[in-house]
PDB file of N, CA and C in Angstrom:
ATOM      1  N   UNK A   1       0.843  -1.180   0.000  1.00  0.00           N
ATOM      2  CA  UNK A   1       0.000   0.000   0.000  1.00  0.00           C
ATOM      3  C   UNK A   1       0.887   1.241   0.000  1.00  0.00           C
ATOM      4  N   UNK A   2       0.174   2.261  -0.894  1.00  0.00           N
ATOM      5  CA  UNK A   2       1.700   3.533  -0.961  1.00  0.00           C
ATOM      6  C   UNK A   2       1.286   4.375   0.689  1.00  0.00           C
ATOM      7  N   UNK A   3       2.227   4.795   1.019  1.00  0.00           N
ATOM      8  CA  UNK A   3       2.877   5.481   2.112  1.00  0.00           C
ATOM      9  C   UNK A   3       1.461   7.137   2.298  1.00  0.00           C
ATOM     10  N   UNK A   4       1.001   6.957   3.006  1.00  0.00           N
ATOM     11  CA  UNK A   4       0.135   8.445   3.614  1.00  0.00           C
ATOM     12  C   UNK A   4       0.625   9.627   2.673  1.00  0.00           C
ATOM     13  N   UNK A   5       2.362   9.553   3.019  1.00  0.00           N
ATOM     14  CA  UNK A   5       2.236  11.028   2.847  1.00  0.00           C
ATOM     15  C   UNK A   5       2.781  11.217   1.162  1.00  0.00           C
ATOM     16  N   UNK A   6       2.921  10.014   0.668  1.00  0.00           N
ATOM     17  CA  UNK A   6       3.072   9.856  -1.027  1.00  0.00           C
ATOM     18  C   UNK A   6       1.506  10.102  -2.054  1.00  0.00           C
ATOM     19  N   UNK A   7       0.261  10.467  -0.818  1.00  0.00           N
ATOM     20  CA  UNK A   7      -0.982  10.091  -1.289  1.00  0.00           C
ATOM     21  C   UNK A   7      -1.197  11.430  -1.476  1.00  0.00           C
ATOM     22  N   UNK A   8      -2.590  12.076  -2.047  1.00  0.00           N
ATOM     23  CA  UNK A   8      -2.881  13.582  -2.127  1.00  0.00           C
ATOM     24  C   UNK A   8      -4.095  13.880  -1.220  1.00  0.00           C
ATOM     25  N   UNK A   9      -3.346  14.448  -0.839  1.00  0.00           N
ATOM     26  CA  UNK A   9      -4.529  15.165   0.382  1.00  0.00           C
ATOM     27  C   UNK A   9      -5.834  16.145  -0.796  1.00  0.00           C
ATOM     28  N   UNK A  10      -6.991  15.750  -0.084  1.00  0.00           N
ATOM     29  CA  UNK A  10      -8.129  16.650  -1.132  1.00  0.00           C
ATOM     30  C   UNK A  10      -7.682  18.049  -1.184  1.00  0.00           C
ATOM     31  N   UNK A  11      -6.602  19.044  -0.930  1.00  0.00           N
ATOM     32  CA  UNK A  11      -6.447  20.060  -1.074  1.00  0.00           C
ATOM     33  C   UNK A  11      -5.729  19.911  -2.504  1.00  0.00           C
ATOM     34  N   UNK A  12      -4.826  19.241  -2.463  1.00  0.00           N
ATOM     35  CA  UNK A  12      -3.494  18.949  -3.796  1.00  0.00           C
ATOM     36  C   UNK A  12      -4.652  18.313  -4.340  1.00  0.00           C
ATOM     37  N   UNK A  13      -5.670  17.012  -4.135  1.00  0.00           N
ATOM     38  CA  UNK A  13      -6.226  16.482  -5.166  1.00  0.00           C
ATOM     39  C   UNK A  13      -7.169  17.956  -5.915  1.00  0.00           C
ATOM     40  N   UNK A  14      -7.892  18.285  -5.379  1.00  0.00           N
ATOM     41  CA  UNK A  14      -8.334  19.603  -6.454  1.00  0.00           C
ATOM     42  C   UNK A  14      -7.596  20.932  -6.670  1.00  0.00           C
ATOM     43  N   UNK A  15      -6.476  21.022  -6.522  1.00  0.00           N
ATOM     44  CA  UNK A  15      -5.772  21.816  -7.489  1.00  0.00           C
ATOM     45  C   UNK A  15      -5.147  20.921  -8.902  1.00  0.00           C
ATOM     46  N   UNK A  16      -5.059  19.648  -8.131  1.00  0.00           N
ATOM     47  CA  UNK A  16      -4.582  19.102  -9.489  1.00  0.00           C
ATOM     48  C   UNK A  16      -5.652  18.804 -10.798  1.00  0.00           C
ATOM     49  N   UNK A  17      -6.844  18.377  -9.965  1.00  0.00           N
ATOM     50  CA  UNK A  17      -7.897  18.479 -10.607  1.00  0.00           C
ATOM     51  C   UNK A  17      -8.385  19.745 -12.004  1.00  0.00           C
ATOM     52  N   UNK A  18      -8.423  20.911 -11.139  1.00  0.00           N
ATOM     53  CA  UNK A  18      -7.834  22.103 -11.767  1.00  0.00           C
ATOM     54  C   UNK A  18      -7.261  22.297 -12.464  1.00  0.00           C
ATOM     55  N   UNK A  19      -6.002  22.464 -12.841  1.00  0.00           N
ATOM     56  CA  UNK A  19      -5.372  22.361 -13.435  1.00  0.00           C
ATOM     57  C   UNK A  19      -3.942  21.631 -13.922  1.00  0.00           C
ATOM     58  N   UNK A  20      -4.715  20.682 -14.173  1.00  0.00           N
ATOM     59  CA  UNK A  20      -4.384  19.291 -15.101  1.00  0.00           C
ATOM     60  C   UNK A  20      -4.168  19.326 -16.121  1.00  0.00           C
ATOM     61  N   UNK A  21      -3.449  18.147 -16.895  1.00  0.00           N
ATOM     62  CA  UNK A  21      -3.247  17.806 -18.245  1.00  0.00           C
ATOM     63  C   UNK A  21      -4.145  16.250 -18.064  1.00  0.00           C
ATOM     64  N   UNK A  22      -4.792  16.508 -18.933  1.00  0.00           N
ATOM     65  CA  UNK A  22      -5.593  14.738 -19.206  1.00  0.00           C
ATOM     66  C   UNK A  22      -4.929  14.106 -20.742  1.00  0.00           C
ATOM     67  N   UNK A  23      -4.803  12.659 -19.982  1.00  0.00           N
ATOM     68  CA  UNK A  23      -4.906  11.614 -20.868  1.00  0.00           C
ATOM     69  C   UNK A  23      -5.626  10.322 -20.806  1.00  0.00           C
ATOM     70  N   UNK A  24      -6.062   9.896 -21.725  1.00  0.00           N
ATOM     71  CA  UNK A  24      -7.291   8.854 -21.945  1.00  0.00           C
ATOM     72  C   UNK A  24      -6.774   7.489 -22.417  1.00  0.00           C
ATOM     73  N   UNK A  25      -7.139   6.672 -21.748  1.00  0.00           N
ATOM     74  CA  UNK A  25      -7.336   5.253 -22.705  1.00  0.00           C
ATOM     75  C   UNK A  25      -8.363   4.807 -22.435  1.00  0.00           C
ATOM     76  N   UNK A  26      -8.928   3.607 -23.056  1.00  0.00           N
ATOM     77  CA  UNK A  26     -10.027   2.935 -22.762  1.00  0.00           C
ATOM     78  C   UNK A  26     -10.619   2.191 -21.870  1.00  0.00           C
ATOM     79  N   UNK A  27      -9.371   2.131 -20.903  1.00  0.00           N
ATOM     80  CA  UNK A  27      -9.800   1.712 -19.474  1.00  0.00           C
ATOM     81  C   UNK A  27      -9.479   2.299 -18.371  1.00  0.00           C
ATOM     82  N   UNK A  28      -8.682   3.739 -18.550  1.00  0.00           N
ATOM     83  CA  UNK A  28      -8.331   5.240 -17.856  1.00  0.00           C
ATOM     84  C   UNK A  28      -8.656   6.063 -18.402  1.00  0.00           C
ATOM     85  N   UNK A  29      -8.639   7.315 -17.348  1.00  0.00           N
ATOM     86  CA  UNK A  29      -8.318   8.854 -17.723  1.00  0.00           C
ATOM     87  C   UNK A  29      -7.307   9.481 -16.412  1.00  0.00           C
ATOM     88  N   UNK A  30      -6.160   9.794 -16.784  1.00  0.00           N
ATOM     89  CA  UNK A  30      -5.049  10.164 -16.199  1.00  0.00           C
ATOM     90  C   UNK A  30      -5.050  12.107 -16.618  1.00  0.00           C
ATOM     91  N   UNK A  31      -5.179  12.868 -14.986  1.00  0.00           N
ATOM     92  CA  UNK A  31      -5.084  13.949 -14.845  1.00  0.00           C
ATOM     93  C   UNK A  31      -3.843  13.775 -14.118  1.00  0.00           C
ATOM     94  N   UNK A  32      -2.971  14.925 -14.978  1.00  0.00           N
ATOM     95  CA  UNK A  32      -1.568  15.251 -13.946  1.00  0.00           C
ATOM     96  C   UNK A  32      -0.795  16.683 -14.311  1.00  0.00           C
ATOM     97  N   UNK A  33      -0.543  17.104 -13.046  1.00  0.00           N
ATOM     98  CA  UNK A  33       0.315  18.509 -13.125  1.00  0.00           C
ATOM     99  C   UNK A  33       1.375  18.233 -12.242  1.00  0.00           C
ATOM    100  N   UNK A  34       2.532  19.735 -11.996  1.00  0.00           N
ATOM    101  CA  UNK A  34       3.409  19.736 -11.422  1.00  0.00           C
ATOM    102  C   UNK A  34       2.819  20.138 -10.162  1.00  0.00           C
ATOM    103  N   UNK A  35       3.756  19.997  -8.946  1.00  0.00           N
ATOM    104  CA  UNK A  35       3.223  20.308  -7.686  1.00  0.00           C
ATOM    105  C   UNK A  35       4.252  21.345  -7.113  1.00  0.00           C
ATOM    106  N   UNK A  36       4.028  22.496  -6.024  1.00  0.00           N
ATOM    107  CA  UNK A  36       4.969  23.109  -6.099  1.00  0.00           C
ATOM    108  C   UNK A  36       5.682  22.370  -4.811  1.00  0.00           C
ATOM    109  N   UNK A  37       7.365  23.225  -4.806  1.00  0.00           N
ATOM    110  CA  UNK A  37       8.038  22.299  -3.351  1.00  0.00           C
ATOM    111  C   UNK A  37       8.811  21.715  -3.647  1.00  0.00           C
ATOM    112  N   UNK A  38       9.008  20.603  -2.967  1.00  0.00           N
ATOM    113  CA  UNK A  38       9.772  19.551  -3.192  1.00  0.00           C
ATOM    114  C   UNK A  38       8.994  18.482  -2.608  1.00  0.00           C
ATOM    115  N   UNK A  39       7.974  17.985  -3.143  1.00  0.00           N
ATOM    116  CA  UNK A  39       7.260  16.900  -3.107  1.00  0.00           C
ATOM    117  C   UNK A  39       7.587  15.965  -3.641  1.00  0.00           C
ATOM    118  N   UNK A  40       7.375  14.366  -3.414  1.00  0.00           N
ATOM    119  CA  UNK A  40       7.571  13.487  -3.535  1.00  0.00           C
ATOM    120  C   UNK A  40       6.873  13.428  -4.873  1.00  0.00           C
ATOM    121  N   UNK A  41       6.735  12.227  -5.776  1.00  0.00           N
ATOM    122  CA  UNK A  41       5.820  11.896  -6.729  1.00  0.00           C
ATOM    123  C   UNK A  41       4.383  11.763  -5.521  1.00  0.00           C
ATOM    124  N   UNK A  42       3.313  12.587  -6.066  1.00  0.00           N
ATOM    125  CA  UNK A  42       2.036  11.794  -5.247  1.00  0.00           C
ATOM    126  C   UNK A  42       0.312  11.489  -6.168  1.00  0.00           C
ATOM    127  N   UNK A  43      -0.163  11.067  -5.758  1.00  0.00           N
ATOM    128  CA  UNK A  43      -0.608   9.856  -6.396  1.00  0.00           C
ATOM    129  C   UNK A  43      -2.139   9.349  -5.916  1.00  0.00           C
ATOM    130  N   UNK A  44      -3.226   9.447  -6.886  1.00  0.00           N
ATOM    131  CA  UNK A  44      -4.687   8.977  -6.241  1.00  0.00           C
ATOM    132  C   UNK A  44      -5.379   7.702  -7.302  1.00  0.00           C
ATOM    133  N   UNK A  45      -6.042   7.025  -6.642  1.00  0.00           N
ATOM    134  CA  UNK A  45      -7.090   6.062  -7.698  1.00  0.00           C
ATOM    135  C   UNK A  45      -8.383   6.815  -7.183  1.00  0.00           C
ATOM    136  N   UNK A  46      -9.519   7.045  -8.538  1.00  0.00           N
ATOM    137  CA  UNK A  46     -10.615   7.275  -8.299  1.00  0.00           C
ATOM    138  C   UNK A  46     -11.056   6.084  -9.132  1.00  0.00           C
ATOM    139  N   UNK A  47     -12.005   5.620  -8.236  1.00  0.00           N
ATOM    140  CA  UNK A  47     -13.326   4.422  -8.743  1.00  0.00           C
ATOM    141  C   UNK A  47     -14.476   5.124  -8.020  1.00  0.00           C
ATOM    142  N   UNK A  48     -15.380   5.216  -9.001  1.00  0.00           N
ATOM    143  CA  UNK A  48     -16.035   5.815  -8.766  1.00  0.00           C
ATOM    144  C   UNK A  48     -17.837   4.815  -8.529  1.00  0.00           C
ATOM    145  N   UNK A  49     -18.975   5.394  -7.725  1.00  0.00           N
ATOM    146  CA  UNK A  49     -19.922   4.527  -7.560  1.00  0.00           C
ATOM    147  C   UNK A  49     -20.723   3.734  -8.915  1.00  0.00           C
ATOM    148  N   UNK A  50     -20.531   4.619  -9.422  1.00  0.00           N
ATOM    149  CA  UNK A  50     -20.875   3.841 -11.161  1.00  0.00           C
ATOM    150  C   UNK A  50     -20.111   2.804 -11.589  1.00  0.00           C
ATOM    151  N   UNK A  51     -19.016   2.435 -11.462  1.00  0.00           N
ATOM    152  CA  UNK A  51     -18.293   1.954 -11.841  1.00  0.00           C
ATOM    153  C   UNK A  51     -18.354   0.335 -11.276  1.00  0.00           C
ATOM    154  N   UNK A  52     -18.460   0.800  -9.513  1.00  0.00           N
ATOM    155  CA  UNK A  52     -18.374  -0.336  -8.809  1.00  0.00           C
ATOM    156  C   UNK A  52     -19.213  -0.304  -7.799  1.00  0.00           C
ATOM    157  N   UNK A  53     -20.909  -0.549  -8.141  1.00  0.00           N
ATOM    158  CA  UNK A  53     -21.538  -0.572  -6.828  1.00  0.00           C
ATOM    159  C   UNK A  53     -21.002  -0.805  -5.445  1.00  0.00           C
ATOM    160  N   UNK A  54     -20.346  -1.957  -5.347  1.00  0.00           N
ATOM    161  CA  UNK A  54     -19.819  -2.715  -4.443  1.00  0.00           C
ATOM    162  C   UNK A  54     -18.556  -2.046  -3.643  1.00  0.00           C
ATOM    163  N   UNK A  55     -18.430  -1.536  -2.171  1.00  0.00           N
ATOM    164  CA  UNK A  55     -17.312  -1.400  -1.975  1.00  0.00           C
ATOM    165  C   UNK A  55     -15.772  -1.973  -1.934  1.00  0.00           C
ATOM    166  N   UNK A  56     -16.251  -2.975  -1.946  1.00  0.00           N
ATOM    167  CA  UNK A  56     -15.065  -4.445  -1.810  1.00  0.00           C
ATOM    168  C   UNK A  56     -14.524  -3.850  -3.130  1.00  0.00           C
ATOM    169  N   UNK A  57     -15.366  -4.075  -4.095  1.00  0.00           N
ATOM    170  CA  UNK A  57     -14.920  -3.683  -5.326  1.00  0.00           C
ATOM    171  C   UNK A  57     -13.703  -2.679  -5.553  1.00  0.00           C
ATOM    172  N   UNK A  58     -14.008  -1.411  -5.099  1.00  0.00           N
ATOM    173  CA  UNK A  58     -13.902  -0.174  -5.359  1.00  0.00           C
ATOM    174  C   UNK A  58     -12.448  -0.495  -4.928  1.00  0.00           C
ATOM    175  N   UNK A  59     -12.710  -0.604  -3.294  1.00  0.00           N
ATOM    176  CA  UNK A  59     -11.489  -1.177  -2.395  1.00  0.00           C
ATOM    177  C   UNK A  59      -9.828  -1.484  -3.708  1.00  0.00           C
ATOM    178  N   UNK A  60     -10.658  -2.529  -4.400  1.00  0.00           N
ATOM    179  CA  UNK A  60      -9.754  -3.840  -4.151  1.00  0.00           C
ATOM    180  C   UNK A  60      -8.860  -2.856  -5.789  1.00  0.00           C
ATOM    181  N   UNK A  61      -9.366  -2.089  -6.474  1.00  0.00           N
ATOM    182  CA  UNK A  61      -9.233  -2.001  -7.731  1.00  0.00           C
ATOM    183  C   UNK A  61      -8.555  -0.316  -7.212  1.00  0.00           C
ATOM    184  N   UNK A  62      -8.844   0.084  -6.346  1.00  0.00           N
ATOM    185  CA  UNK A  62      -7.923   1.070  -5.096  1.00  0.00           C
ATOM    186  C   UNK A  62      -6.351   0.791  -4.995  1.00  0.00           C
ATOM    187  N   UNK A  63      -6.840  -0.200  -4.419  1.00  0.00           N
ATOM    188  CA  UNK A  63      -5.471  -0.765  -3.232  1.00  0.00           C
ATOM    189  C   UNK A  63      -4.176  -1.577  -4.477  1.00  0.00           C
ATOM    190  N   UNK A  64      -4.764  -2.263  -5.969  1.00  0.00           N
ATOM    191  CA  UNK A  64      -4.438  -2.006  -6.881  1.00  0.00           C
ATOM    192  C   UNK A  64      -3.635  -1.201  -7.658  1.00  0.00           C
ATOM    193  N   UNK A  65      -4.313  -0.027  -7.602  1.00  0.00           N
ATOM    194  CA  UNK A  65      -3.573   1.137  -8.167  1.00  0.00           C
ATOM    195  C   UNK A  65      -2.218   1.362  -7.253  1.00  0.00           C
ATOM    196  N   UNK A  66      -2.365   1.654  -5.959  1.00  0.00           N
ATOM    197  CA  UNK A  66      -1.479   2.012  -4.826  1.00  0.00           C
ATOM    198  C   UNK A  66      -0.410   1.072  -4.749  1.00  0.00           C
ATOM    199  N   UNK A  67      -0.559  -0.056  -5.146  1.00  0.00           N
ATOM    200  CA  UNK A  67       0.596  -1.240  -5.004  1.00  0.00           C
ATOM    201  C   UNK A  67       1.325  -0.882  -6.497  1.00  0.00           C
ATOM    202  N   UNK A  68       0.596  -0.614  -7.378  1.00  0.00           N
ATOM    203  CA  UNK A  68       1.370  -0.090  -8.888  1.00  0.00           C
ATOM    204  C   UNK A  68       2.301   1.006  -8.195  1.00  0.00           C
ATOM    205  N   UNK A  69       1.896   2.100  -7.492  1.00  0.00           N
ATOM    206  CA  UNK A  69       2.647   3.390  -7.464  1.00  0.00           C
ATOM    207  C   UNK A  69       3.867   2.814  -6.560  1.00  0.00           C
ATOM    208  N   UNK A  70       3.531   1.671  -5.299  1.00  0.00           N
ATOM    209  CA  UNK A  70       4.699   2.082  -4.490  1.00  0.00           C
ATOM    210  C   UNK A  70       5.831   0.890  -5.482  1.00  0.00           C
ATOM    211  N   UNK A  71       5.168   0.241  -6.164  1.00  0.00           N
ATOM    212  CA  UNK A  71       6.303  -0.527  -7.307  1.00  0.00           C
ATOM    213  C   UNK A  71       7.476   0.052  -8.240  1.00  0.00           C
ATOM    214  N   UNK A  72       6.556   1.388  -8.253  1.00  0.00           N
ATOM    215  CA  UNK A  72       6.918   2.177  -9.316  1.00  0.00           C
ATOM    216  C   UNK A  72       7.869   3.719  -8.985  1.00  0.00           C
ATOM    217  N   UNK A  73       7.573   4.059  -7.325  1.00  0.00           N
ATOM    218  CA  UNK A  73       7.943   5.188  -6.798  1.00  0.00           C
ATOM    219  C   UNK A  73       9.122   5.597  -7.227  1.00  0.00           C
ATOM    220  N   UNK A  74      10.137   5.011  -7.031  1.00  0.00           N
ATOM    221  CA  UNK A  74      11.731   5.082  -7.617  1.00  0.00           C
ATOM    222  C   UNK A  74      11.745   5.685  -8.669  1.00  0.00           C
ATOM    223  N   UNK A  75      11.079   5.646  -9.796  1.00  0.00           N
ATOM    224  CA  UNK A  75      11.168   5.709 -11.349  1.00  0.00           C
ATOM    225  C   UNK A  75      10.078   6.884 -12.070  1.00  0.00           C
ATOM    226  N   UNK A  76       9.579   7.423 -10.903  1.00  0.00           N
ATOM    227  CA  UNK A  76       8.668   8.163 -11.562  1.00  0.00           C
ATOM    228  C   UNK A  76       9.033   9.883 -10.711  1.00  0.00           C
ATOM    229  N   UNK A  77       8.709  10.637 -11.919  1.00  0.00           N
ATOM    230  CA  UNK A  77       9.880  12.201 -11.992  1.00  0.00           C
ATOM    231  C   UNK A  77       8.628  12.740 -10.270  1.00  0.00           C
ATOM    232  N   UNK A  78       9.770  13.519  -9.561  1.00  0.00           N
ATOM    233  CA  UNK A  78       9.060  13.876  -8.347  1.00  0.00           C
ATOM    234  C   UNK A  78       8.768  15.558  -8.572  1.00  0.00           C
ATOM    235  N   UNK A  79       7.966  15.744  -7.769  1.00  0.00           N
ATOM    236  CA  UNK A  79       7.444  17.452  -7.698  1.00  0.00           C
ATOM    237  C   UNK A  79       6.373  17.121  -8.474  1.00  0.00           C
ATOM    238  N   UNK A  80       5.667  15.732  -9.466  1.00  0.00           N
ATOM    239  CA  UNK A  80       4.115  15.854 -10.278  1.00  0.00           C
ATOM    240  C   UNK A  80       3.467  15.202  -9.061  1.00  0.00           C
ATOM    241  N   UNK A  81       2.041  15.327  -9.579  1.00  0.00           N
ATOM    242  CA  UNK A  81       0.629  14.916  -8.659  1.00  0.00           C
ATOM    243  C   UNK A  81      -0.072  13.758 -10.323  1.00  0.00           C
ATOM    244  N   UNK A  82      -0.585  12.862  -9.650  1.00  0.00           N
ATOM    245  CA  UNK A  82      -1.217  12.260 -11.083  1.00  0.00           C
ATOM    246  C   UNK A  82      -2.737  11.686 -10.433  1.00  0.00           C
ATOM    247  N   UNK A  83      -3.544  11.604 -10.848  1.00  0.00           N
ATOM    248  CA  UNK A  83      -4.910  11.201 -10.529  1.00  0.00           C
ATOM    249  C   UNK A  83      -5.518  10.202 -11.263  1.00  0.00           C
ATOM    250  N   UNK A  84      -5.885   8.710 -11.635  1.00  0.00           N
ATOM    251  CA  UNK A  84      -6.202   7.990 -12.189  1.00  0.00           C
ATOM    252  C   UNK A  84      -7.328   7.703 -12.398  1.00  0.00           C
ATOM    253  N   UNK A  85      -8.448   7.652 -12.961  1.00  0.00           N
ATOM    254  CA  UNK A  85      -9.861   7.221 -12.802  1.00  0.00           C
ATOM    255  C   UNK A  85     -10.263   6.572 -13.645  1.00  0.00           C
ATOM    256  N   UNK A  86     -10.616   5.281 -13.348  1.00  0.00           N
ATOM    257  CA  UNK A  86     -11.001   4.175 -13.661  1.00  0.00           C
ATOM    258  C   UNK A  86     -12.196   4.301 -14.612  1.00  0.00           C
ATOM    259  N   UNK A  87     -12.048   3.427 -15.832  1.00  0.00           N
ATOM    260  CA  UNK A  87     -13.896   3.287 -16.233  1.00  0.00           C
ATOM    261  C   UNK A  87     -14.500   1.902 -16.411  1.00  0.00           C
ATOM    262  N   UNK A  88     -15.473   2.070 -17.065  1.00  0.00           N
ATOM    263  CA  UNK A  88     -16.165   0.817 -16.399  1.00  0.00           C
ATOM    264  C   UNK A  88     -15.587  -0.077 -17.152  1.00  0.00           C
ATOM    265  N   UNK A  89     -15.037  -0.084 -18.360  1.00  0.00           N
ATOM    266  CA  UNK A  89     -14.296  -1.520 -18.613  1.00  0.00           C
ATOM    267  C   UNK A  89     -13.015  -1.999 -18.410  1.00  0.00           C
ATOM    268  N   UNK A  90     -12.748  -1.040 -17.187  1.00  0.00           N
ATOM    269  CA  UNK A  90     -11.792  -1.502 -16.514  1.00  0.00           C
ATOM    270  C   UNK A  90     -12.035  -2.511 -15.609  1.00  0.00           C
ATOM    271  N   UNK A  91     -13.436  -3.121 -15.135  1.00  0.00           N
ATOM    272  CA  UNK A  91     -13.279  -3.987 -14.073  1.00  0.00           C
ATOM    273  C   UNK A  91     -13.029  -4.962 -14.761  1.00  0.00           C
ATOM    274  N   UNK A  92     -13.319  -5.363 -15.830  1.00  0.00           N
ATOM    275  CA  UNK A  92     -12.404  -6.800 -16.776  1.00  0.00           C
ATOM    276  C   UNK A  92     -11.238  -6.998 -16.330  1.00  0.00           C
ATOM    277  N   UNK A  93     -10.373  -6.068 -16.243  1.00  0.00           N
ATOM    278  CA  UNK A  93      -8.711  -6.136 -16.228  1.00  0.00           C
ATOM    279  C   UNK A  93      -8.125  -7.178 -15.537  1.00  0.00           C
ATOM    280  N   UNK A  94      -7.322  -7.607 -15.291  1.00  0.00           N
ATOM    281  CA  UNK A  94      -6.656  -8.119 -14.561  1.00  0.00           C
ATOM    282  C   UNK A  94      -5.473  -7.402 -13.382  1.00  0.00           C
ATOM    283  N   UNK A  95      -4.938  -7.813 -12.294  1.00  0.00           N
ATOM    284  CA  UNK A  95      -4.225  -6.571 -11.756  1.00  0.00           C
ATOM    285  C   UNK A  95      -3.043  -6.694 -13.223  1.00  0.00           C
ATOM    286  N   UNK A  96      -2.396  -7.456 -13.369  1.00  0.00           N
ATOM    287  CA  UNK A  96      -1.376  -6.673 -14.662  1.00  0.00           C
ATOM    288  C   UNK A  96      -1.652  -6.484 -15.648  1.00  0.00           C
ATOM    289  N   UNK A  97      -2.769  -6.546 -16.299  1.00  0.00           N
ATOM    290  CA  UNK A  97      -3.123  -5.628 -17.107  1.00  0.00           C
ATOM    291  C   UNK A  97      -3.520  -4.197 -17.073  1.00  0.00           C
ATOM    292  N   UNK A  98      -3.975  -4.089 -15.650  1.00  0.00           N
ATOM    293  CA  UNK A  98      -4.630  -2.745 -15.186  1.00  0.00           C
ATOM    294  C   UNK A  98      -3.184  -2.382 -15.111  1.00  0.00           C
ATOM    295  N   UNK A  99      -1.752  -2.756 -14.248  1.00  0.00           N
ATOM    296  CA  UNK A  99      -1.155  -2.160 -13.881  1.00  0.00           C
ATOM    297  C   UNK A  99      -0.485  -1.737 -15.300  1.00  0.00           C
ATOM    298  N   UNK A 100      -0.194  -2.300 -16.158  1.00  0.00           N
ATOM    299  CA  UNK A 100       0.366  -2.116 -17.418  1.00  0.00           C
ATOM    300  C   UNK A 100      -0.113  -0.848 -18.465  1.00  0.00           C
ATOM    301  N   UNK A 101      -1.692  -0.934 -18.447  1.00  0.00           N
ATOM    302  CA  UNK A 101      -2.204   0.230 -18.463  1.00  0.00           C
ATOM    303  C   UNK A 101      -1.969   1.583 -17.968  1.00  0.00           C
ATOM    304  N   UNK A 102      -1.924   1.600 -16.899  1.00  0.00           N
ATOM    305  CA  UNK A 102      -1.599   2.688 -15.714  1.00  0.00           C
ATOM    306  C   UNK A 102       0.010   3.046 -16.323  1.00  0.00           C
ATOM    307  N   UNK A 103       1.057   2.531 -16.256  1.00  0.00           N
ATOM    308  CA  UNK A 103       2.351   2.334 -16.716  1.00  0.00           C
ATOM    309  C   UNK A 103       2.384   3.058 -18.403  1.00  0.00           C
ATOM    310  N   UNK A 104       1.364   2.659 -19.121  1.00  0.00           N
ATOM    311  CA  UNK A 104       1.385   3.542 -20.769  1.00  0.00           C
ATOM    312  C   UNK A 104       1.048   4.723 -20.814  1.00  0.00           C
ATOM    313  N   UNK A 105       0.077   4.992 -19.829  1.00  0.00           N
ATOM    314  CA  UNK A 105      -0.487   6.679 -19.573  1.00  0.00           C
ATOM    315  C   UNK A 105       0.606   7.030 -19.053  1.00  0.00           C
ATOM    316  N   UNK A 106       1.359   6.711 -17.902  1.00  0.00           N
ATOM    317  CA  UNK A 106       2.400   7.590 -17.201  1.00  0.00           C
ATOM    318  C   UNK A 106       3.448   7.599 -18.142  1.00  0.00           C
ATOM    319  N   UNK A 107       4.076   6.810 -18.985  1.00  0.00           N
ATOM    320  CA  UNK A 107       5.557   7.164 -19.792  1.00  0.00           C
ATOM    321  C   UNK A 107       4.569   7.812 -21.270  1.00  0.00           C
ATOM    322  N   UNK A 108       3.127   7.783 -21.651  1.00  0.00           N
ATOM    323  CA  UNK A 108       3.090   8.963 -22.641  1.00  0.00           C
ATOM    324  C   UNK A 108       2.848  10.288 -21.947  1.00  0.00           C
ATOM    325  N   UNK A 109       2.532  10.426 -20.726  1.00  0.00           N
ATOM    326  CA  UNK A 109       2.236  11.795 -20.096  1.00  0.00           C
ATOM    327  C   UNK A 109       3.913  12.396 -19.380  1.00  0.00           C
ATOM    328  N   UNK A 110       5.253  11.585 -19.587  1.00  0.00           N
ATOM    329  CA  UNK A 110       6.786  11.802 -19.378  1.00  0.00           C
ATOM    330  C   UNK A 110       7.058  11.933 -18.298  1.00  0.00           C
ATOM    331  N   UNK A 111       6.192  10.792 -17.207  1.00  0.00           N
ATOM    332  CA  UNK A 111       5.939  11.011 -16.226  1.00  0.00           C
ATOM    333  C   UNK A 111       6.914   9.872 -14.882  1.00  0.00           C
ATOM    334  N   UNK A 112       7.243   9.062 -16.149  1.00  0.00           N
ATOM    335  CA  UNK A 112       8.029   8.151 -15.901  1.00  0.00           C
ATOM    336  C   UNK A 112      10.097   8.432 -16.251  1.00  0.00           C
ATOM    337  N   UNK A 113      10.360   8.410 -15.012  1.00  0.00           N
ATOM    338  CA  UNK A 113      11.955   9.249 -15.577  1.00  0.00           C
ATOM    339  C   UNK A 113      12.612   8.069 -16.267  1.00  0.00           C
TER     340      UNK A 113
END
């Protein structure tokens, strides 16, 4: 699970929200900007109630994403914020396919050093 303070507090999550750069695939949409400071890389999954009635669900496709980031922490450029949100044919995925996914948005958004 990634680390508290690697996560975005709802203040950073809606500025990033704000002003963002989006990118899309067919089983994401990846919002990400720079953060000011010297912040770590930090990092959110949104699943949203449409997506996954079920909380277990939501949970599990969460905790998912978060095991991608702390895999990945080392390698990804610090001072950005990135926001992930899931769609609905993402619950097909598999975790490495989802994570592989997640991984193509971040090195086309140069997010990956």
């Amino acid at each position: 699970m990634l680390k508290k303070k690697k996560r975005l507090t709802t203040k950073d999550f809606n500025g990033v929200f704000r002003e963002s750069r989006v990118l899309h695939s067919k089983y994401l949409t990846l919002r990400y900007s720079r953060v000011t400071g010297t912040a770590p890389f930090l990092g959110s999954i949104v699943v949203s109630k449409k997506i996954a009635n079920s909380a277990v669900l939501r949970n599990k496709f969460r905790r998912i994403g978060y095991i991608f980031f702390e895999r990945i922490s080392n390698t990804l450029k610090q001072n950005t914020a990135c926001i992930f949100f899931l769609k609905k044919d993402a619950m097909t995925l598999s975790e490495v396919d989802l994570s592989s996914e997640m991984r193509i948005l971040l090195e086309k958004a140069g997010l990956v050093a």
